[in-house]
N, C-alpha and C. Protein backbone atom coordinates (compact mmCIF):
# COMPACT_ATOMS: atom_id res chain seq x y z
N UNK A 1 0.84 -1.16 0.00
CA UNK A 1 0.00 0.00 0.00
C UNK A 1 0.90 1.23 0.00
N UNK A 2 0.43 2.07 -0.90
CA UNK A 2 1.31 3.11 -1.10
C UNK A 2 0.90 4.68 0.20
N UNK A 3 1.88 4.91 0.80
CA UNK A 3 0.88 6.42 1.32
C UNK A 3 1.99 7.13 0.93
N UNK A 4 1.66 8.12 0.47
CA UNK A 4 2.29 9.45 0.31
C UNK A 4 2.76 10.11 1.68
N UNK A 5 4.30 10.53 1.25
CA UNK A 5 4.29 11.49 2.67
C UNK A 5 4.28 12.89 2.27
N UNK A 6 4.37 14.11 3.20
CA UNK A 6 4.22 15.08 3.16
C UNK A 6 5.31 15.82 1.67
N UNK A 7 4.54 16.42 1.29
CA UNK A 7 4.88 17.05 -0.05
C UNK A 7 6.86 17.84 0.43
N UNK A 8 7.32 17.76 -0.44
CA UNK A 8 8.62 18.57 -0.28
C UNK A 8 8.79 19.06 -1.61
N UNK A 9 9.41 20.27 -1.88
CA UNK A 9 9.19 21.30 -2.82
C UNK A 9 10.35 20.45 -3.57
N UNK A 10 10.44 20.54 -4.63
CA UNK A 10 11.21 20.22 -5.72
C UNK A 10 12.86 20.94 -6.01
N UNK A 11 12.38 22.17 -5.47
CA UNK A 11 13.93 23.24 -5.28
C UNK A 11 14.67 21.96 -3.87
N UNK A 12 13.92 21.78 -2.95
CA UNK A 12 14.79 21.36 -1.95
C UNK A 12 15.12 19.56 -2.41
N UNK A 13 15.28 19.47 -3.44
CA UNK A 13 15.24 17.90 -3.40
C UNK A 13 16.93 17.95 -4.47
N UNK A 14 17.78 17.09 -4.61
CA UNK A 14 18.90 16.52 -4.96
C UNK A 14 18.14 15.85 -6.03
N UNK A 15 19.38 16.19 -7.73
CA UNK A 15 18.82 15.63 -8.63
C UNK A 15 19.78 13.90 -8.59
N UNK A 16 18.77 12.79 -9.00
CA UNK A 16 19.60 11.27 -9.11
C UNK A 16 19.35 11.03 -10.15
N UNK A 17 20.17 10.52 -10.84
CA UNK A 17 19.65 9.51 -12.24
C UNK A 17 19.47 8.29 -11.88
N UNK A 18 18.83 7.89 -12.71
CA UNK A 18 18.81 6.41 -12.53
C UNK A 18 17.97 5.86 -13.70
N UNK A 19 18.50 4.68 -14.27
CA UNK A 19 18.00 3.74 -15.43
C UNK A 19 17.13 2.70 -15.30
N UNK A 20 16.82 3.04 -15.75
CA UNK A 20 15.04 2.13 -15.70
C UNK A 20 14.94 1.32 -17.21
N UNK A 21 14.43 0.00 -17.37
CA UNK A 21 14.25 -0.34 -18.41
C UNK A 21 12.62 0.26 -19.24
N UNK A 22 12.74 0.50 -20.03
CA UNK A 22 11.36 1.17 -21.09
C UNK A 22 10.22 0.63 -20.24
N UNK A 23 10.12 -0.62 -20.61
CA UNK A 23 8.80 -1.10 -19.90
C UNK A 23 8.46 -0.56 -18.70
N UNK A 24 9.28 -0.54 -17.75
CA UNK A 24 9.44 -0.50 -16.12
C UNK A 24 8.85 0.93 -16.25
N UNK A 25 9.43 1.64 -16.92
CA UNK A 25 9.26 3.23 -16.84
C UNK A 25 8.18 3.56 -17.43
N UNK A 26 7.50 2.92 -18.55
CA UNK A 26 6.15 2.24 -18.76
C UNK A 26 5.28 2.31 -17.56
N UNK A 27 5.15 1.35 -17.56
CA UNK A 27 4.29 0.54 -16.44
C UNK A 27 3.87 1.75 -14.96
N UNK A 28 5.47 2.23 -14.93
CA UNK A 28 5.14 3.31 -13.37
C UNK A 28 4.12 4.14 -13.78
N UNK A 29 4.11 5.15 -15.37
CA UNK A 29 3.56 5.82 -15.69
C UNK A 29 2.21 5.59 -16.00
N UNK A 30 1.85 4.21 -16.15
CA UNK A 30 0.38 3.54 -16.35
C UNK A 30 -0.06 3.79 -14.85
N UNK A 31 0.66 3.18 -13.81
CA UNK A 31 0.02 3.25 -12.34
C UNK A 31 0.23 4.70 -11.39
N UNK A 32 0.87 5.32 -11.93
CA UNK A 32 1.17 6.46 -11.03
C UNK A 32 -0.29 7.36 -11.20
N UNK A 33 -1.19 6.99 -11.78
CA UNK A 33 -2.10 8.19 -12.57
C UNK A 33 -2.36 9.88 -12.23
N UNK A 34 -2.62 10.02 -11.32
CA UNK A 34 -2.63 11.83 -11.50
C UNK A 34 -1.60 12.39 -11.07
N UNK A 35 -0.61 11.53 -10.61
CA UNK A 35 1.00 12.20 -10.16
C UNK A 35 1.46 11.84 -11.19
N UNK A 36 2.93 12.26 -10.84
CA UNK A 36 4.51 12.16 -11.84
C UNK A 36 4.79 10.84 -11.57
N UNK A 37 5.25 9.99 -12.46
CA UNK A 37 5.81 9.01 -12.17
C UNK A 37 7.21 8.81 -11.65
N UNK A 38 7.50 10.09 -11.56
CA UNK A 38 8.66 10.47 -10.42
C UNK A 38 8.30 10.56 -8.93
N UNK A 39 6.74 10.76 -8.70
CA UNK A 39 6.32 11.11 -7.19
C UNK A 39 6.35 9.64 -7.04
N UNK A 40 5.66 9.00 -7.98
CA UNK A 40 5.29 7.16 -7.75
C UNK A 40 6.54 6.49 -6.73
N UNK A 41 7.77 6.80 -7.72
CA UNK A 41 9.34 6.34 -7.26
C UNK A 41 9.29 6.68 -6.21
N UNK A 42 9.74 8.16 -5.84
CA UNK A 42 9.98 8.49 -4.23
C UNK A 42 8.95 7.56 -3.29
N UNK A 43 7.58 7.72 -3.57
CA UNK A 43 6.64 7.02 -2.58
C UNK A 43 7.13 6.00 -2.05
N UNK A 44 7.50 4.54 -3.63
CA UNK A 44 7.76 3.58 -3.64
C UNK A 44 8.91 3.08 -2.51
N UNK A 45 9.90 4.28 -3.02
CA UNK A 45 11.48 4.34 -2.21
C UNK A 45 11.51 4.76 -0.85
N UNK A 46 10.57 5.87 -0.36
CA UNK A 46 10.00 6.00 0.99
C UNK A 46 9.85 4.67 1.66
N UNK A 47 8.89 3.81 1.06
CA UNK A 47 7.98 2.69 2.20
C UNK A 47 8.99 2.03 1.91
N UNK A 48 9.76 1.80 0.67
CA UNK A 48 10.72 0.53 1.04
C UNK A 48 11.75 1.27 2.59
N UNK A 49 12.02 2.18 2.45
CA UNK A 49 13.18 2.52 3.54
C UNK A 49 11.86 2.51 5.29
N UNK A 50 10.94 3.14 4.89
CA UNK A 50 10.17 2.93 6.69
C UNK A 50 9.60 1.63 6.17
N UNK A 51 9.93 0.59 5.51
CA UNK A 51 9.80 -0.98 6.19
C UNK A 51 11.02 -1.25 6.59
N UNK A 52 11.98 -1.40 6.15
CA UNK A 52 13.38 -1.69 6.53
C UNK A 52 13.58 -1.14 8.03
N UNK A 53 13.26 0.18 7.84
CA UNK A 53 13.61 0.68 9.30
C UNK A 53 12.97 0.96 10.43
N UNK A 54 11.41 0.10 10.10
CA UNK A 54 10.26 -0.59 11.37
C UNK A 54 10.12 0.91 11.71
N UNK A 55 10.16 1.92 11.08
CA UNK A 55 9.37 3.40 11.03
C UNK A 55 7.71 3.03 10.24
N UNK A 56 8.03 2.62 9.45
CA UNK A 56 6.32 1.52 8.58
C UNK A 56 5.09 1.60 9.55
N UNK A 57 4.24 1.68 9.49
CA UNK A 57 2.77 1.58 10.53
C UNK A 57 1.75 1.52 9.67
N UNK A 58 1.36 0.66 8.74
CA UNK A 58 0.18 0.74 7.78
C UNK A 58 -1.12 1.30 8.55
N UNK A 59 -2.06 2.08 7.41
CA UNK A 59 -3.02 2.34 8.01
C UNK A 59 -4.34 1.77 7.07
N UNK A 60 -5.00 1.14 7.76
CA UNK A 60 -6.36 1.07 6.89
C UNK A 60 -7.99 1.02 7.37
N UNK A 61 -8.59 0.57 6.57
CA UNK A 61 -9.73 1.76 7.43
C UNK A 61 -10.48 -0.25 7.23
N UNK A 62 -11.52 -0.21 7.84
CA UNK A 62 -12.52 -1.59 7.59
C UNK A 62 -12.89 -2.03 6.13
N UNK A 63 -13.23 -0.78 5.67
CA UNK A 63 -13.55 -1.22 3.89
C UNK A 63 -12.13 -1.93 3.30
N UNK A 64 -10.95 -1.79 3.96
CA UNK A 64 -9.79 -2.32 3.13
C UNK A 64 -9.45 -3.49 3.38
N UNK A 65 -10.37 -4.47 4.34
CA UNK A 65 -10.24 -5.30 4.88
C UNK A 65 -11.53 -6.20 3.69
N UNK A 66 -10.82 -8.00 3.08
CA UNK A 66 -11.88 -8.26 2.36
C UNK A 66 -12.13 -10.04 2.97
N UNK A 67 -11.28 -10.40 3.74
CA UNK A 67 -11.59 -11.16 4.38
C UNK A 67 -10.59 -11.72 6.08
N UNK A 68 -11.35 -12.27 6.98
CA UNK A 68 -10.17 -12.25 8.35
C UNK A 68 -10.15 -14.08 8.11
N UNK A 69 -9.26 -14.25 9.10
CA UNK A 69 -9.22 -15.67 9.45
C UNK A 69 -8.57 -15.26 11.03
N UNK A 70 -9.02 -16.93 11.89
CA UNK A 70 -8.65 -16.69 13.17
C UNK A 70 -7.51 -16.89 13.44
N UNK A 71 -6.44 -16.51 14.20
CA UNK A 71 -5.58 -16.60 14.36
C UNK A 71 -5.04 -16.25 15.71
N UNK A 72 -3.41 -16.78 16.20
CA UNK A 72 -3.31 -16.67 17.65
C UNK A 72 -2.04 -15.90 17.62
N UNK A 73 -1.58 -14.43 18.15
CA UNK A 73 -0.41 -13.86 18.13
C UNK A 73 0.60 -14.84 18.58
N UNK A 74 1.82 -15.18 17.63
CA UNK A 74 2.83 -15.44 17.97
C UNK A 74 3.84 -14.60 18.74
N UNK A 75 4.04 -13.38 18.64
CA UNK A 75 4.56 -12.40 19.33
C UNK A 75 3.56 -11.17 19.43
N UNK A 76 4.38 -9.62 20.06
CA UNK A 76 3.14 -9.04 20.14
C UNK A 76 2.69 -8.20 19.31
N UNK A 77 1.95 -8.38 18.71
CA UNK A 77 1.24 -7.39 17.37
C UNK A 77 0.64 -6.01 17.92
N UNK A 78 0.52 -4.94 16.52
CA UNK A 78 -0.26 -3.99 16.75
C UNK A 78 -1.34 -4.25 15.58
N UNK A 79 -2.78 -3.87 15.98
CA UNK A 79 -3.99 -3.95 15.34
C UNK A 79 -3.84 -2.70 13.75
N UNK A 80 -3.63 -3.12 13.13
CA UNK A 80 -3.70 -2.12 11.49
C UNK A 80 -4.86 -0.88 11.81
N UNK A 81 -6.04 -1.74 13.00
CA UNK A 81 -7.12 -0.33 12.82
C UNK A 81 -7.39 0.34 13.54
N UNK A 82 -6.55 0.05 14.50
CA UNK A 82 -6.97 0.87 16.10
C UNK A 82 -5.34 1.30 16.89
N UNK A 83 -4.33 0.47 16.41
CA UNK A 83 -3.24 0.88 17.10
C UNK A 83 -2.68 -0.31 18.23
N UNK A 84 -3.55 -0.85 18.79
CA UNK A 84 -3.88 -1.23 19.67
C UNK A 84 -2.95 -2.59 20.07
N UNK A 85 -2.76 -2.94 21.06
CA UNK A 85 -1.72 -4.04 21.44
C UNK A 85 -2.53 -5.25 21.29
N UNK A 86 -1.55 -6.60 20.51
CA UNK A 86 -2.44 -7.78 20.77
C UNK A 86 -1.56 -8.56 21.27
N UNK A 87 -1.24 -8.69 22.75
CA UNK A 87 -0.16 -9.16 23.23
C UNK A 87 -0.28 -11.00 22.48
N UNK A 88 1.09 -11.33 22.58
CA UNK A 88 1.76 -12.65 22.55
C UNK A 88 0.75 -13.89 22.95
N UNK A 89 0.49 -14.47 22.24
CA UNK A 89 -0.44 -15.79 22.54
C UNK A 89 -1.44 -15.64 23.05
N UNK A 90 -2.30 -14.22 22.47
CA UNK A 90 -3.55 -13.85 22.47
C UNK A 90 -4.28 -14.32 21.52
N UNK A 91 -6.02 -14.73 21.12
CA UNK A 91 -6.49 -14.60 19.51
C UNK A 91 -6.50 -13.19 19.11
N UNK A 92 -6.58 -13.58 17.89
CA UNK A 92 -6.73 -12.21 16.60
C UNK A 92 -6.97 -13.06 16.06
N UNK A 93 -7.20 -11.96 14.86
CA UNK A 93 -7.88 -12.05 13.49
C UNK A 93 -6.19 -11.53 12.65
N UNK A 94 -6.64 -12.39 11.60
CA UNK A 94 -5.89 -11.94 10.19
C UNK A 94 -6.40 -11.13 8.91
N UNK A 95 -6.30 -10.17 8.70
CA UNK A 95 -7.26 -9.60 7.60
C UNK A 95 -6.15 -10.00 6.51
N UNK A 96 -7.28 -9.85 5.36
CA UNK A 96 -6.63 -9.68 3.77
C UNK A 96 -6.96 -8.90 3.35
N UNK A 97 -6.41 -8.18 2.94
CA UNK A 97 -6.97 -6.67 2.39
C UNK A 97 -6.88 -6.71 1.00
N UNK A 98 -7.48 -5.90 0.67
CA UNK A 98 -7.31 -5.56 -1.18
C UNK A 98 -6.59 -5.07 -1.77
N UNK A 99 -5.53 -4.92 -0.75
CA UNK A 99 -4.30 -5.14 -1.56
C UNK A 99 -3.41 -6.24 -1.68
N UNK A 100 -3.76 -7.15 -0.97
CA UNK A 100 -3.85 -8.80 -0.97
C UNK A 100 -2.31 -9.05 0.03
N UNK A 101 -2.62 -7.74 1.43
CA UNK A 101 -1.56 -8.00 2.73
C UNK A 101 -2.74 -8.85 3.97
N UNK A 102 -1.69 -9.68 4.42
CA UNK A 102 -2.66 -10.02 5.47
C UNK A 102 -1.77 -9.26 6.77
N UNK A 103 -2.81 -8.45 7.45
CA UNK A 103 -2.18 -8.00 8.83
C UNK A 103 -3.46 -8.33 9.93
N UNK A 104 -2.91 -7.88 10.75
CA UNK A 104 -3.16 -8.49 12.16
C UNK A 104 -4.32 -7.67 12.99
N UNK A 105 -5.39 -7.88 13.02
CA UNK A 105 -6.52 -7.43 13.28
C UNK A 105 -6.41 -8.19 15.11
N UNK A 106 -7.61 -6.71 15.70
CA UNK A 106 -7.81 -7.08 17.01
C UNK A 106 -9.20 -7.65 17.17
N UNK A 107 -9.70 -8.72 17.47
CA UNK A 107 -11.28 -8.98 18.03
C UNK A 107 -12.19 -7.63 18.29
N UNK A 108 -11.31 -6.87 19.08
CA UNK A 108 -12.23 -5.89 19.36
C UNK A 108 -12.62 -4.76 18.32
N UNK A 109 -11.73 -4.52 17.51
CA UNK A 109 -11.81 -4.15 16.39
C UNK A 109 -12.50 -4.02 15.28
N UNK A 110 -12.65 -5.84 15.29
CA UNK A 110 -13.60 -6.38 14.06
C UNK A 110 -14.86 -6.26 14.55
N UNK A 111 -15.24 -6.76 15.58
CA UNK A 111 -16.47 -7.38 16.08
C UNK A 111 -17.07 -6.17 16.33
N UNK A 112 -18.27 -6.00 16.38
CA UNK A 112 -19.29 -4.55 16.05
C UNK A 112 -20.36 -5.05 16.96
């Protein structure tokens, strides 16, 4: 899931090259749609660096959720929709989302 972070002006940014094969550079420009397929990259290059560096915190709302399964924390999770702690060898839920991630849903969360 892509999130955008806060806009930074273009004067303050360092120019990089970098080679891309046709297609590739293709393809960004098919999915990037009302941005630059230069904003696409940075986005892309953002979340890869806050996953690496467990800065990452996905956010999603219930509609992004398309199916759960039950499940028992192996260690201690945070809930994708509330924040919320699901300590270590607690149940949860597993969502799949539509973007086809499964994360770690809280009971209390789901259940309405």
């Amino acid at each position: 899931m892509i999130r955008t972070l806060p806009s930074t002006s273009t004067t303050k940014m360092e120019v990089t090259s970098i080679r891309l094969e046709r297609a590739l550079k293709d393809k960004l420009k098919k999915l990037s749609g009302n941005q630059s397929y230069q904003a696409l990259i940075r986005d892309i290059l953002w979340n890869y660096v806050q996953q690496k560096s467990g800065d990452y915190r996905p956010q999603f709302s219930p509609s992004d959720i398309r199916a759960t399964i039950e499940a028992t924390a192996q260690k201690d999770e945070s809930c994708v929709l509330t924040g919320k702690l699901i300590p270590e060898n607690e149940p949860m839920l597993l969502g799949l989302t539509i973007y086809g991630d499964l994360v770690p849903l809280s009971w209390q969360s789901w259940v309405h």
